[in-house]
N, C-alpha and C. Protein backbone atom coordinates (compact mmCIF):
# COMPACT_ATOMS: atom_id res chain seq x y z
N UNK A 1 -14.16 -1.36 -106.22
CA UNK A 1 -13.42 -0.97 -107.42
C UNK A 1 -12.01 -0.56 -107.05
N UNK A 2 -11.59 -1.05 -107.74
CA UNK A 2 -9.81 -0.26 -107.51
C UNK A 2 -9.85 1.16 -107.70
N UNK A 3 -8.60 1.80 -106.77
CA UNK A 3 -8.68 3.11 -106.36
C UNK A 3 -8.59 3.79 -107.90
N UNK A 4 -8.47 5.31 -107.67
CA UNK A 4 -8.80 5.86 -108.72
C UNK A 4 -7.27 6.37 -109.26
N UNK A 5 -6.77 6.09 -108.65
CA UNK A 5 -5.09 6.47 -109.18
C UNK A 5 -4.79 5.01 -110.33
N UNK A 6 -5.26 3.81 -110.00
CA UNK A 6 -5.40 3.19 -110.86
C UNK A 6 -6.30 3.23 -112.03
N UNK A 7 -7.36 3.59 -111.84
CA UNK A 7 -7.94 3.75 -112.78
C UNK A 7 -7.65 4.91 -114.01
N UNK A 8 -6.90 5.96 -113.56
CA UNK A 8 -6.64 7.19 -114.37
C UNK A 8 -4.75 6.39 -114.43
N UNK A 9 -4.31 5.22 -114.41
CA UNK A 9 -3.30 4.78 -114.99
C UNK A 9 -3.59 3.96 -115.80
N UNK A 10 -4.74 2.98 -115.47
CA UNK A 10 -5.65 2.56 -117.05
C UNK A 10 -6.07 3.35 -117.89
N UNK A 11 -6.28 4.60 -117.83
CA UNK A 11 -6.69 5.10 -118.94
C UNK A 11 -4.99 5.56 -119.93
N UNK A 12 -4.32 6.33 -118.92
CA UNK A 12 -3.37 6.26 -119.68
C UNK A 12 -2.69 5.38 -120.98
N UNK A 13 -2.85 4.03 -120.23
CA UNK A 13 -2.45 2.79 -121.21
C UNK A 13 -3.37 2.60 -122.36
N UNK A 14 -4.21 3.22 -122.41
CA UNK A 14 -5.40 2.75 -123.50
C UNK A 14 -5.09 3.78 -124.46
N UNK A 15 -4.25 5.22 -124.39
CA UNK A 15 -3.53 6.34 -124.83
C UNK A 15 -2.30 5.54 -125.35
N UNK A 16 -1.73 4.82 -124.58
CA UNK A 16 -0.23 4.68 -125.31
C UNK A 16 0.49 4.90 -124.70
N UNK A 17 0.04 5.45 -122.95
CA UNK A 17 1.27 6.17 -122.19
C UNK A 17 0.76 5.62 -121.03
N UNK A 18 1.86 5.17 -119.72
CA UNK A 18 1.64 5.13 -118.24
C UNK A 18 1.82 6.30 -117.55
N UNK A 19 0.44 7.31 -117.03
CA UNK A 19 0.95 8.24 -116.81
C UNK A 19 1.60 8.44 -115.24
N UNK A 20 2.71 9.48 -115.20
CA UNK A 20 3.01 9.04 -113.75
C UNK A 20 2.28 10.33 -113.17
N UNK A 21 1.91 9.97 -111.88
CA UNK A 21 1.17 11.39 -111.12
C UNK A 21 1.71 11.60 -109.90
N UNK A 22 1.32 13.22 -109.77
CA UNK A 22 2.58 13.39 -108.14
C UNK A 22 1.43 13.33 -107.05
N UNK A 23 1.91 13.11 -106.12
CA UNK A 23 1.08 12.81 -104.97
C UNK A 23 -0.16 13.98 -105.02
N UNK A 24 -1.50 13.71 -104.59
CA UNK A 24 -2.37 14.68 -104.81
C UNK A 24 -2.33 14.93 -102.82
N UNK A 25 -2.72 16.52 -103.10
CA UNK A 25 -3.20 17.13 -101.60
C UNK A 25 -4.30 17.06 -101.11
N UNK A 26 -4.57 16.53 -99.39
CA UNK A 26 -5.82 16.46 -98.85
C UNK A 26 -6.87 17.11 -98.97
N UNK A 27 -6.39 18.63 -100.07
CA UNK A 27 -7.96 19.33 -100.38
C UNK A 27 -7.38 20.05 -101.29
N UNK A 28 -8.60 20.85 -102.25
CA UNK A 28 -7.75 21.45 -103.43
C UNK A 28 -7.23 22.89 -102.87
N UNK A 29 -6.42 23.60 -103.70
CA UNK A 29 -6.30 24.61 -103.89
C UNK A 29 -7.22 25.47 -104.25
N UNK A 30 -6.68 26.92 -103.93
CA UNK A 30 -7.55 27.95 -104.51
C UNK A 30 -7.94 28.17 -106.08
N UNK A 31 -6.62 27.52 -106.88
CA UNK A 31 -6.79 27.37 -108.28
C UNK A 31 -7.11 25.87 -109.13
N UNK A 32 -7.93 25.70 -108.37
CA UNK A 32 -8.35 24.23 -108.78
C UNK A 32 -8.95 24.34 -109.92
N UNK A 33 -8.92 22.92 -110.96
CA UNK A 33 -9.26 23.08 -112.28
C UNK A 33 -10.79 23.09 -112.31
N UNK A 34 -11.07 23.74 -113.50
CA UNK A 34 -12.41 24.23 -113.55
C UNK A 34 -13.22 23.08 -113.46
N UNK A 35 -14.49 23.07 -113.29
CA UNK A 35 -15.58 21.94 -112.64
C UNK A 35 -15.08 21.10 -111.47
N UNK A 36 -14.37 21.47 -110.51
CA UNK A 36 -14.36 21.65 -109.24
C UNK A 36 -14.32 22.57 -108.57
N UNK A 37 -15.10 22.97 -107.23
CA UNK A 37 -15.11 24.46 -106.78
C UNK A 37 -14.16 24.13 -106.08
N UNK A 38 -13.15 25.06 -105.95
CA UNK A 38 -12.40 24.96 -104.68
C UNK A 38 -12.82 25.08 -103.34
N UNK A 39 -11.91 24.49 -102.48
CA UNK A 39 -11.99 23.58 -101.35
C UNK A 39 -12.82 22.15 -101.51
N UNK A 40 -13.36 21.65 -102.49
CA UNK A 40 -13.60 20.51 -103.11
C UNK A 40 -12.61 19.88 -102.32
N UNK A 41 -13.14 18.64 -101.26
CA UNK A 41 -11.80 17.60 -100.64
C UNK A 41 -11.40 16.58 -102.42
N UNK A 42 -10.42 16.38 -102.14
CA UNK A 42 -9.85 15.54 -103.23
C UNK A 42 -10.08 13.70 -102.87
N UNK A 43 -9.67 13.24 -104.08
CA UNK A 43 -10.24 12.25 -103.56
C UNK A 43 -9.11 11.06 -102.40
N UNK A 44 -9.13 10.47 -101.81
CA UNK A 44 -8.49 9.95 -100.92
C UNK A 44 -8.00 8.43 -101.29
N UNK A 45 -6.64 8.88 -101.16
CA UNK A 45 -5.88 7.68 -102.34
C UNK A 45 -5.60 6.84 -100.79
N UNK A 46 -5.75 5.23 -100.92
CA UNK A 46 -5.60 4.45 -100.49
C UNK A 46 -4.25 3.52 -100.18
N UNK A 47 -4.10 3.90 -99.06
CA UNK A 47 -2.11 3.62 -98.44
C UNK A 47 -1.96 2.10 -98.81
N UNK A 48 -1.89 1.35 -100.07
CA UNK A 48 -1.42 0.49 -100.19
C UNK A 48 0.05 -0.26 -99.35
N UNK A 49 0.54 0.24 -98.99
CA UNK A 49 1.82 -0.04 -98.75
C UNK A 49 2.03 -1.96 -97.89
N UNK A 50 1.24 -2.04 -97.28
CA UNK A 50 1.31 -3.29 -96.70
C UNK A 50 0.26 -4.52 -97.54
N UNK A 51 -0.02 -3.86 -98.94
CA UNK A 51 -0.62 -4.76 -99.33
C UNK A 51 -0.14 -6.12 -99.81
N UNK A 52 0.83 -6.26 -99.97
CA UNK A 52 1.60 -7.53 -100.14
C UNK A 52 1.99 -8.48 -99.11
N UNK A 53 2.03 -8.13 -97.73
CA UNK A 53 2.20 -8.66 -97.18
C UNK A 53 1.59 -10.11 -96.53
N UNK A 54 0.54 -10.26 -97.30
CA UNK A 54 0.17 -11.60 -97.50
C UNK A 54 0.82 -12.70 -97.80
N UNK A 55 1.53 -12.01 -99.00
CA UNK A 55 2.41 -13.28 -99.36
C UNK A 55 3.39 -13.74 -98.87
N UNK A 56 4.29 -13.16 -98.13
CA UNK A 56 5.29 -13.63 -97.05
C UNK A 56 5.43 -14.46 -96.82
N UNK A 57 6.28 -15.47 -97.05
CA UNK A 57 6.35 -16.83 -96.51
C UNK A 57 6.62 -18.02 -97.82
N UNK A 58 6.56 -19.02 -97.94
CA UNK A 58 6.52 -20.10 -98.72
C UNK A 58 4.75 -20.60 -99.06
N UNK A 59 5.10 -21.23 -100.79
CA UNK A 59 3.69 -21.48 -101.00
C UNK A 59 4.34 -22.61 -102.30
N UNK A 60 3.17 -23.41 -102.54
CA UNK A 60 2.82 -24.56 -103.29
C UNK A 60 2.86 -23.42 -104.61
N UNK A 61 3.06 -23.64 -105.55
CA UNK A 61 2.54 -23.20 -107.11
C UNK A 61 2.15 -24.25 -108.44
N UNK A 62 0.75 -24.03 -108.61
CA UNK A 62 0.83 -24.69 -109.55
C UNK A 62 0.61 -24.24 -111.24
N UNK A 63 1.00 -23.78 -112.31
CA UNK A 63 0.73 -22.57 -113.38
C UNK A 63 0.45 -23.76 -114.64
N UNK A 64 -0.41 -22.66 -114.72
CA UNK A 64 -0.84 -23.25 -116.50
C UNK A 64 -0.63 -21.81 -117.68
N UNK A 65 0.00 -22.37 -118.28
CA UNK A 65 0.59 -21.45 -119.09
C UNK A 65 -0.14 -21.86 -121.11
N UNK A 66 -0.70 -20.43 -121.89
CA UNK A 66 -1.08 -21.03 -122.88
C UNK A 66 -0.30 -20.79 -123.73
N UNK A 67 0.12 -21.40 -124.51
CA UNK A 67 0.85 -21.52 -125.88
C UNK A 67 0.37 -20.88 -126.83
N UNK A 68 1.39 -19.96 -127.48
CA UNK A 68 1.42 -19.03 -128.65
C UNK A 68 0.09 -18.08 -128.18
N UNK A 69 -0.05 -17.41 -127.36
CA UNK A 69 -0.91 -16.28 -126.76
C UNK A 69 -1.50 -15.56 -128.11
N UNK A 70 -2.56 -14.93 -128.39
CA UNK A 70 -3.13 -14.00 -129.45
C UNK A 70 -3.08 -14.59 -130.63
N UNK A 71 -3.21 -15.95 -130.90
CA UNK A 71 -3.16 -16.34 -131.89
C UNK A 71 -4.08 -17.71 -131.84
N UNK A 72 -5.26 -17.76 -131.10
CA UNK A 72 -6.29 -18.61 -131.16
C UNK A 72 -6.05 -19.87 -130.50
N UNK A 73 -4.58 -20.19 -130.01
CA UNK A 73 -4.24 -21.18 -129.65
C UNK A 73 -5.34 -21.29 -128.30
N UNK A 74 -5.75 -22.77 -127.95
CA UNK A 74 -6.19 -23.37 -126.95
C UNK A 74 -5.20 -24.40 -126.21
N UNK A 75 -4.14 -24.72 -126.57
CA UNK A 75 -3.23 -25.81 -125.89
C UNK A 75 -2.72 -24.93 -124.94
N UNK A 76 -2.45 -25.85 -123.53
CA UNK A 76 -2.41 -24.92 -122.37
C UNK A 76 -0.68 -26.11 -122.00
N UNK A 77 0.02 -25.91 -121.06
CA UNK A 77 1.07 -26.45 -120.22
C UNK A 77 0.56 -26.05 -118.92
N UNK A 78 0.97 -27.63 -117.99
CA UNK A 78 1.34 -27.45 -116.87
C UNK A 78 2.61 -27.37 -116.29
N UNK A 79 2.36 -26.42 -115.09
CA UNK A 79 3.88 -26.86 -114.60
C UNK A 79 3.47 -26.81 -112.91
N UNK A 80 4.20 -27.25 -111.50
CA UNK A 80 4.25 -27.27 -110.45
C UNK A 80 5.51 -27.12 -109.97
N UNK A 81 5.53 -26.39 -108.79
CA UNK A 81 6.93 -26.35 -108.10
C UNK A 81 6.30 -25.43 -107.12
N UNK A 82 7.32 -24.31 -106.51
CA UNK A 82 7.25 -23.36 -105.12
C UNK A 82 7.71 -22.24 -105.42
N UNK A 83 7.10 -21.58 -104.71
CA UNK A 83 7.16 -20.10 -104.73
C UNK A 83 7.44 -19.59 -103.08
N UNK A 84 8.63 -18.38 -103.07
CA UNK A 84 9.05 -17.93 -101.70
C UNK A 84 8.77 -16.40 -101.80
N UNK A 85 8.22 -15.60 -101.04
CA UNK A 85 8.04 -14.38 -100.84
C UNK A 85 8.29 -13.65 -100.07
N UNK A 86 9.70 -13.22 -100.14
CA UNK A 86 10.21 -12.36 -98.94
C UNK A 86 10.08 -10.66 -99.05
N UNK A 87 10.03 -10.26 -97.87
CA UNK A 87 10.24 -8.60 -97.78
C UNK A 87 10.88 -8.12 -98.00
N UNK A 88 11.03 -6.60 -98.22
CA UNK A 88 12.82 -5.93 -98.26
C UNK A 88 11.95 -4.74 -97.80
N UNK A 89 13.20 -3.73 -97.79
CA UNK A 89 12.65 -2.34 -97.13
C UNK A 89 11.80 -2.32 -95.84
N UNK A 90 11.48 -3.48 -94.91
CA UNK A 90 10.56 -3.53 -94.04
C UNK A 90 8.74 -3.50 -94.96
N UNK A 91 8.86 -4.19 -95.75
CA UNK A 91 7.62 -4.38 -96.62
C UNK A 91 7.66 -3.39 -97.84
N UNK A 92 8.25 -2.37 -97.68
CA UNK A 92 7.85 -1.34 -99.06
C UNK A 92 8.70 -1.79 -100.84
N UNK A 93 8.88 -2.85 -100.52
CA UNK A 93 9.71 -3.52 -101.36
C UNK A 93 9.56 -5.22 -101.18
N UNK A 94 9.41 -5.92 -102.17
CA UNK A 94 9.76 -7.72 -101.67
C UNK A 94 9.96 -8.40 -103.17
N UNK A 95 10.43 -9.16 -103.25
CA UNK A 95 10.94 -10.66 -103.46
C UNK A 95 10.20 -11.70 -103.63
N UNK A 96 9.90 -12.16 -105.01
CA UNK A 96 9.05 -13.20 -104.81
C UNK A 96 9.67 -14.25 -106.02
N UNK A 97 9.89 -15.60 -105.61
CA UNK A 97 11.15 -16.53 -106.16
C UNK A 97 10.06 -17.57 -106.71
N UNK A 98 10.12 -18.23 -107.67
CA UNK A 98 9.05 -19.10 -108.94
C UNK A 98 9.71 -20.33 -109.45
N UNK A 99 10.14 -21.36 -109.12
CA UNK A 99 10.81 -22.40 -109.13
C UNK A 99 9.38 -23.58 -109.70
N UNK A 100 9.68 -23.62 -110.91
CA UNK A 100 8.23 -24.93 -111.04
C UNK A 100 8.58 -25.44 -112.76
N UNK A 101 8.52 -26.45 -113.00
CA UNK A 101 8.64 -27.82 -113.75
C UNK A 101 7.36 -28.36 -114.32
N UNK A 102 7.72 -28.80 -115.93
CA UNK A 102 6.25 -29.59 -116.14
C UNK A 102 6.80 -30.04 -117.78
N UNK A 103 5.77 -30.36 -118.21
CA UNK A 103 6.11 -30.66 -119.67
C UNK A 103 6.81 -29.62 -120.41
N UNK A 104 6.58 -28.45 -120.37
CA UNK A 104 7.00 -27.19 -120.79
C UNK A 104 8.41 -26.92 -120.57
N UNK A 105 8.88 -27.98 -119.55
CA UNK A 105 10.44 -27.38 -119.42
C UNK A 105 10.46 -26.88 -117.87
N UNK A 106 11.74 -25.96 -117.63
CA UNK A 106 11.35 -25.60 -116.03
C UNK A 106 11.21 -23.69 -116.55
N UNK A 107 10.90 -23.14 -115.09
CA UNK A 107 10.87 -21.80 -115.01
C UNK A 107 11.12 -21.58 -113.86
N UNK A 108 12.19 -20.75 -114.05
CA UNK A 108 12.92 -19.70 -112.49
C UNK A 108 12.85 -18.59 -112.99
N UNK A 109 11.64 -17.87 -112.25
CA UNK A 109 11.77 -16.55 -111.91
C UNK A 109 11.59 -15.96 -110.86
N UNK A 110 11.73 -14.48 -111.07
CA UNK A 110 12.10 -13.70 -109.70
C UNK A 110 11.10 -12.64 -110.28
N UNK A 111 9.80 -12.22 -109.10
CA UNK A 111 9.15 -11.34 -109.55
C UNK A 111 9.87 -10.18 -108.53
N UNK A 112 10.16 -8.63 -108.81
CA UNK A 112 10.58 -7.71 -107.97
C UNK A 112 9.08 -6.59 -107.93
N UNK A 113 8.52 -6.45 -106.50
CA UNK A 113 7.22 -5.19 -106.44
C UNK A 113 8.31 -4.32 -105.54
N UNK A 114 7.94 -3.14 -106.40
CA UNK A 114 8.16 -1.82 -105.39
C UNK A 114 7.63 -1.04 -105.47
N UNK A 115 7.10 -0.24 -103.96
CA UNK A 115 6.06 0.57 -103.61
C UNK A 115 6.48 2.11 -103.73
N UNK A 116 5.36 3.02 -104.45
CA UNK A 116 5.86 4.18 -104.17
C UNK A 116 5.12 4.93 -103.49
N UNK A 117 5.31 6.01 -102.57
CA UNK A 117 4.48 5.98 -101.72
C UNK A 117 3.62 7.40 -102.19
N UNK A 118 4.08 7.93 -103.06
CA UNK A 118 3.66 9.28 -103.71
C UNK A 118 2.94 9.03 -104.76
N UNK A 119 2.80 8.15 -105.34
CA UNK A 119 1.13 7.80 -106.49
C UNK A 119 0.76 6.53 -105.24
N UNK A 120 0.89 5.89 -104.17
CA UNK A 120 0.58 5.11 -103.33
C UNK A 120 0.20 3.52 -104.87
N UNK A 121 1.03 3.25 -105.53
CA UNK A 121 0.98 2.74 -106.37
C UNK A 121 1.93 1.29 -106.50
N UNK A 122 2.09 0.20 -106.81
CA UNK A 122 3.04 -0.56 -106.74
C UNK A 122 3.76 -1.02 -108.19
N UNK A 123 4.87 -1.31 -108.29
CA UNK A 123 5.45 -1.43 -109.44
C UNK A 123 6.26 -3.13 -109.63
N UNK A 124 5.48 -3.95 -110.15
CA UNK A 124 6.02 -5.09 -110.18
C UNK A 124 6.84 -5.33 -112.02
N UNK A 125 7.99 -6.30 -111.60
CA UNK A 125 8.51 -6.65 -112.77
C UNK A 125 8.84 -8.10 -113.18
N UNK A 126 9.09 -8.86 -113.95
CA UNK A 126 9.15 -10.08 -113.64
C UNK A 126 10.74 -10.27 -114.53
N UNK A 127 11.76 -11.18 -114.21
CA UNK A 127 12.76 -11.74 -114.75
C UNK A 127 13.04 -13.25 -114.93
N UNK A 128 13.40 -13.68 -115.90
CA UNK A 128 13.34 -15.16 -115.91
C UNK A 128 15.08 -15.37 -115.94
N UNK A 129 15.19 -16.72 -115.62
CA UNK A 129 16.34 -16.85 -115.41
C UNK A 129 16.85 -17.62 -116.61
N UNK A 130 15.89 -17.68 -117.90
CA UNK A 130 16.34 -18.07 -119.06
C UNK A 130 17.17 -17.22 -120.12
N UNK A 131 17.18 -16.04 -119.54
CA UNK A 131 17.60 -14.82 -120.45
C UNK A 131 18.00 -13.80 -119.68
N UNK A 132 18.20 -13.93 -118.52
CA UNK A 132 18.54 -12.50 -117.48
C UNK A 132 17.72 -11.56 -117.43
N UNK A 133 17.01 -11.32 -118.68
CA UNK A 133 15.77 -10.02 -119.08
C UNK A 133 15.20 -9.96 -117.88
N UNK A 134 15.11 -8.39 -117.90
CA UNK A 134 13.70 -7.54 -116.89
C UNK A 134 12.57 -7.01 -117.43
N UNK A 135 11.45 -7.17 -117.36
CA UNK A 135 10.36 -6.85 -117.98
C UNK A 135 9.98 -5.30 -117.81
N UNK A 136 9.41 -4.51 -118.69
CA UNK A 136 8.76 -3.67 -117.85
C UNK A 136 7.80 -3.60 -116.70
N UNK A 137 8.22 -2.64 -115.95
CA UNK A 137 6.88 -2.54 -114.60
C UNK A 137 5.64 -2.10 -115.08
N UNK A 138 5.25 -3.67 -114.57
CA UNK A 138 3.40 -3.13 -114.41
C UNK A 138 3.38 -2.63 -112.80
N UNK A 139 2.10 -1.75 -113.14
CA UNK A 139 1.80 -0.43 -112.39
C UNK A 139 0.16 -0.53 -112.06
N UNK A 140 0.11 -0.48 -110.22
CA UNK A 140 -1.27 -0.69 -110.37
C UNK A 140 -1.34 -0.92 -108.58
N UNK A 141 -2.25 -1.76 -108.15
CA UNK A 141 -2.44 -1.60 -107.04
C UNK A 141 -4.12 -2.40 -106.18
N UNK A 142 -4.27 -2.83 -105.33
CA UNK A 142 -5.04 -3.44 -104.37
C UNK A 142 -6.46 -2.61 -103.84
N UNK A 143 -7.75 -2.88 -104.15
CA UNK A 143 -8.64 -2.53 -103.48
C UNK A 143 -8.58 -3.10 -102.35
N UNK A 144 -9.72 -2.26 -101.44
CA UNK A 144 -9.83 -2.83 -100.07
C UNK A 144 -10.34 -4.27 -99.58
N UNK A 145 -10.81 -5.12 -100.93
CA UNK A 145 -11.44 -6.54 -100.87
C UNK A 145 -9.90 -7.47 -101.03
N UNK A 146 -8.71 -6.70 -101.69
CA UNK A 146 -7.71 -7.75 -101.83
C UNK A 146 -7.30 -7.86 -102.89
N UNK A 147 -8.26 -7.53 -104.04
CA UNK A 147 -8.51 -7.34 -105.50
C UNK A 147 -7.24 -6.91 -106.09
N UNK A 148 -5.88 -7.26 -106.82
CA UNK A 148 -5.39 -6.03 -107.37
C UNK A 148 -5.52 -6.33 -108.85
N UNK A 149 -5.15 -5.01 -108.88
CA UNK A 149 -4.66 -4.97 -110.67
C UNK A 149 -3.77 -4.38 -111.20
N UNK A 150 -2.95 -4.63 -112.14
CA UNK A 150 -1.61 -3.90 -112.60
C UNK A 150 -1.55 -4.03 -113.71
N UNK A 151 -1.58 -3.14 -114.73
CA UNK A 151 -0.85 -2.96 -116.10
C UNK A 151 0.46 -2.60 -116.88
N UNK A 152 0.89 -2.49 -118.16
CA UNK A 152 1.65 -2.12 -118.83
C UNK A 152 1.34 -2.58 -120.35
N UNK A 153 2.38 -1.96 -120.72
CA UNK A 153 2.85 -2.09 -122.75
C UNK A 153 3.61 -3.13 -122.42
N UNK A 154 3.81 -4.16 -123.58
CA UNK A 154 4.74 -5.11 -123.62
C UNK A 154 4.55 -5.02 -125.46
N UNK A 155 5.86 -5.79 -125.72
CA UNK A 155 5.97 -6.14 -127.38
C UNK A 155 5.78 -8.30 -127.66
N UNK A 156 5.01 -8.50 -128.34
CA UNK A 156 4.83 -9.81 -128.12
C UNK A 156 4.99 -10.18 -129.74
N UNK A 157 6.55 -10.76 -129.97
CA UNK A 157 7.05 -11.11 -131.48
C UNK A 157 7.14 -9.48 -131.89
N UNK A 158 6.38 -9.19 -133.03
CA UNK A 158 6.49 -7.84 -133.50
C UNK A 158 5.54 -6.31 -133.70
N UNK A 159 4.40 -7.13 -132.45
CA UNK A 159 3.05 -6.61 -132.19
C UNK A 159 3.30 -5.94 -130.94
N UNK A 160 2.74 -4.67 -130.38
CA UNK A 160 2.26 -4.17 -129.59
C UNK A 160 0.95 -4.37 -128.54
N UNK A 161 1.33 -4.76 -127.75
CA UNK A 161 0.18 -5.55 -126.60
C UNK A 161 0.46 -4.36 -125.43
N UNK A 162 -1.23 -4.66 -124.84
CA UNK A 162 -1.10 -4.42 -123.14
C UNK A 162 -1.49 -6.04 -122.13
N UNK A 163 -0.85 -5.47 -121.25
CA UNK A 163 -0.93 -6.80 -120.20
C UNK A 163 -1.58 -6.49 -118.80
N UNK A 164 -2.05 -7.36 -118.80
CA UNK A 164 -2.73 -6.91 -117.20
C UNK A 164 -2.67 -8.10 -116.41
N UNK A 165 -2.07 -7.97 -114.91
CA UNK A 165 -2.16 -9.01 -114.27
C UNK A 165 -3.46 -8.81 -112.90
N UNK A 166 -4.00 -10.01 -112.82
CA UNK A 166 -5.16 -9.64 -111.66
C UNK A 166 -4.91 -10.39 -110.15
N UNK A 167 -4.92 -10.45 -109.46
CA UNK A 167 -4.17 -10.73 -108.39
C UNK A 167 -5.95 -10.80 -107.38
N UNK A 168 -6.48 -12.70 -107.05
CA UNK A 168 -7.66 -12.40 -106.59
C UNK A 168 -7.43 -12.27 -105.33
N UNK A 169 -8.45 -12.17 -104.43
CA UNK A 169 -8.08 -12.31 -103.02
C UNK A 169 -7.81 -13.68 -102.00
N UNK A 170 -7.80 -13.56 -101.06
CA UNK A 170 -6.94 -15.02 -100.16
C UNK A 170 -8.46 -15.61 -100.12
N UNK A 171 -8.39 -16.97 -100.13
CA UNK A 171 -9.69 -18.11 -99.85
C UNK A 171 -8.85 -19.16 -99.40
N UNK A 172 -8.98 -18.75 -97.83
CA UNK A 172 -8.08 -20.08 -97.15
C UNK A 172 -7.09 -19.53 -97.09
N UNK A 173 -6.14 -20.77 -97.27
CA UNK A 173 -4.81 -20.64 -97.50
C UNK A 173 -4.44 -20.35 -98.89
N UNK A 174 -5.09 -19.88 -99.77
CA UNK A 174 -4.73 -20.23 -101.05
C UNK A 174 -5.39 -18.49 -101.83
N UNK A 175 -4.70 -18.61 -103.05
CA UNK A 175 -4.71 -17.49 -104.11
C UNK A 175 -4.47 -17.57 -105.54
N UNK A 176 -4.93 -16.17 -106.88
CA UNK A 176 -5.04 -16.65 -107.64
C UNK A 176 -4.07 -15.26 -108.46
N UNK A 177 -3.36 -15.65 -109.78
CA UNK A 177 -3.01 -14.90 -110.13
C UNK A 177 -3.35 -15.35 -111.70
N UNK A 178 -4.02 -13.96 -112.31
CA UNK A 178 -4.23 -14.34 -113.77
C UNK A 178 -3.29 -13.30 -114.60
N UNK A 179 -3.12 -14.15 -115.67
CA UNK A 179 -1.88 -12.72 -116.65
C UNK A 179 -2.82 -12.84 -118.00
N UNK A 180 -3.40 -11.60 -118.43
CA UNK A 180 -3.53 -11.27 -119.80
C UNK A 180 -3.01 -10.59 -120.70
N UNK A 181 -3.31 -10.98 -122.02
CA UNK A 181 -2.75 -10.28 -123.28
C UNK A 181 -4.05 -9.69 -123.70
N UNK A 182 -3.66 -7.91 -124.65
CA UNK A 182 -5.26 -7.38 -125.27
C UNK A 182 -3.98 -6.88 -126.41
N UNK A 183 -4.58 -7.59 -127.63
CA UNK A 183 -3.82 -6.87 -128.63
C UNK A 183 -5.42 -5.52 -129.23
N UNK A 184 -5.97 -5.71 -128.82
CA UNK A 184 -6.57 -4.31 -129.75
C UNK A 184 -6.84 -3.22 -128.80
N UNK A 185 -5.81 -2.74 -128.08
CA UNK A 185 -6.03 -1.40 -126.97
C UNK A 185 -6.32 -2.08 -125.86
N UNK A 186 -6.83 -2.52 -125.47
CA UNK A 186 -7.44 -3.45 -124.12
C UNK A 186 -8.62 -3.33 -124.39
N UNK A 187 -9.59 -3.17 -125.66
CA UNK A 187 -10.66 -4.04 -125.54
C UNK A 187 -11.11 -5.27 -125.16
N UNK A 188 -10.16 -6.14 -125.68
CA UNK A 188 -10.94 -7.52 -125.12
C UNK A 188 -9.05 -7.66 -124.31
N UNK A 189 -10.02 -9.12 -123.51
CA UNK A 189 -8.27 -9.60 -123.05
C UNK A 189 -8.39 -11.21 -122.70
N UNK A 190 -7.36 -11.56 -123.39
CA UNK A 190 -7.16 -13.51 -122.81
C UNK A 190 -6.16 -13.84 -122.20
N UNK A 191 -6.62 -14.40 -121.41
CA UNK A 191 -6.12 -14.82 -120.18
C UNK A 191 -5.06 -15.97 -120.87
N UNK A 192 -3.74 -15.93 -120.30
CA UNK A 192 -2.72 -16.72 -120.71
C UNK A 192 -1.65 -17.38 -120.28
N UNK A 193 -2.21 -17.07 -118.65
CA UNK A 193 -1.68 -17.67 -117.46
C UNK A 193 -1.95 -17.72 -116.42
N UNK A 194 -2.18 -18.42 -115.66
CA UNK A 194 -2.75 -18.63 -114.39
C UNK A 194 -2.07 -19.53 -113.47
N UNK A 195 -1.94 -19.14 -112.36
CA UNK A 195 -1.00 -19.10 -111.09
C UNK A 195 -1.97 -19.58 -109.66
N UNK A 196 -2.11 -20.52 -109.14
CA UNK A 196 -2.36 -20.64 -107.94
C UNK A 196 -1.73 -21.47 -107.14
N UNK A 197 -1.67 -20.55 -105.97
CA UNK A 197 -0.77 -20.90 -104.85
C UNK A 197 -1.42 -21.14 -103.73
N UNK A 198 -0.90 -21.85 -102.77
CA UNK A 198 -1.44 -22.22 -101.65
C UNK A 198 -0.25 -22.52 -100.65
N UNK A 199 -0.45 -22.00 -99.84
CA UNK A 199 0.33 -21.77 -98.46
C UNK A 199 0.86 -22.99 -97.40
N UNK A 200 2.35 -23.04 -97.59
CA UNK A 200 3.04 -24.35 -96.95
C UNK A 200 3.70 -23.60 -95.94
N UNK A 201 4.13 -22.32 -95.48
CA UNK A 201 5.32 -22.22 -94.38
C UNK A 201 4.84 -20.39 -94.77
């Protein structure tokens, strides 16, 4: 399961809010909240920090993207091209470049993750190069299988959505990235893009 700093940032979103949290201490305090006794160890948040580093390097992309999202549509687009994933900060920061073509037209984007090391949490954003726009950061983070997950609020036309991207683990050379839309709180969610890459350099 994904760590629990993620999980108490999913709940937030299901509220209406991403909550931010300050780094928790290796054991509680003397005034710890009630239904924990103190000295209760806390729970042990998981040093994400090198979790990206998988992607490093150059990769194949191929995306299918669905048309008019939350609105029953089934017509999907392809597109193919490459994807580059560089570091910054010595990993606590990277760069990941989206160059790919198809019936749909082309798409250049630039995804930006940055790590914080005090919710041990990662903050990705995405920009297209059709509009300069920066998205809000989804917020979220990597179990120990590879697993991640990241959320946020987004506005889609004149509706209020959450989004969640799932990020599977490596098989081979290759990986999977899914993007959903949940217009009713994140009860349900459809999947409305999908990303797999596979490793050239």
């Amino acid at each position: 399961m994904i760590n629990t700093r993620l999980a108490q940032t999913v709940r937030g979103l299901v509220i209406g809010t991403i909550v931010a949290l300050a780094p928790a201490p290796a054991f509680a305090q003397s005034h710890a909240p009630a239904g924990r006794p103190a000295g209760q160890p806390m729970p042990v948040l998981r040093d994400g920090a090198r979790d990206f580093d998988f992607e490093f390097g150059a990769w194949t992309a191929h995306i299918s993207r669905r048309l008019r999202p939350l609105t029953g549509s089934t017509d999907w687009v392809d597109y193919d091209g490459v994807s580059t994933v560089r570091k910054v900060w010595d990993g606590n920061a990277n760069l990941g470049e989206l160059n790919v073509s198809g019936p749909g037209g082309q798409i250049q984007g630039l995804s930006l993750r940055l790590y914080d090391p005090a919710s041990r949490q990662w903050k990705i954003s995405w920009a297209n190069a059709r509009d300069g726009a920066i998205t809000p950061a989804m917020i979220g983070g990597f179990d120990a299988s590879g697993r991640g997950e990241f959320y946020n609020q987004d506005v889609l036309g004149d509706r209020q959505i959450f989004v969640r991207f799932i990020f599977s683990p490596m098989v081979g050379k290759s990986f999977r990235i899914e993007q959903s839309f949940s217009g009713d709180a994140g009860k349900t969610w459809e999947v409305n893009w999908i990303s797999d890459f596979t490793r050239t350099g």
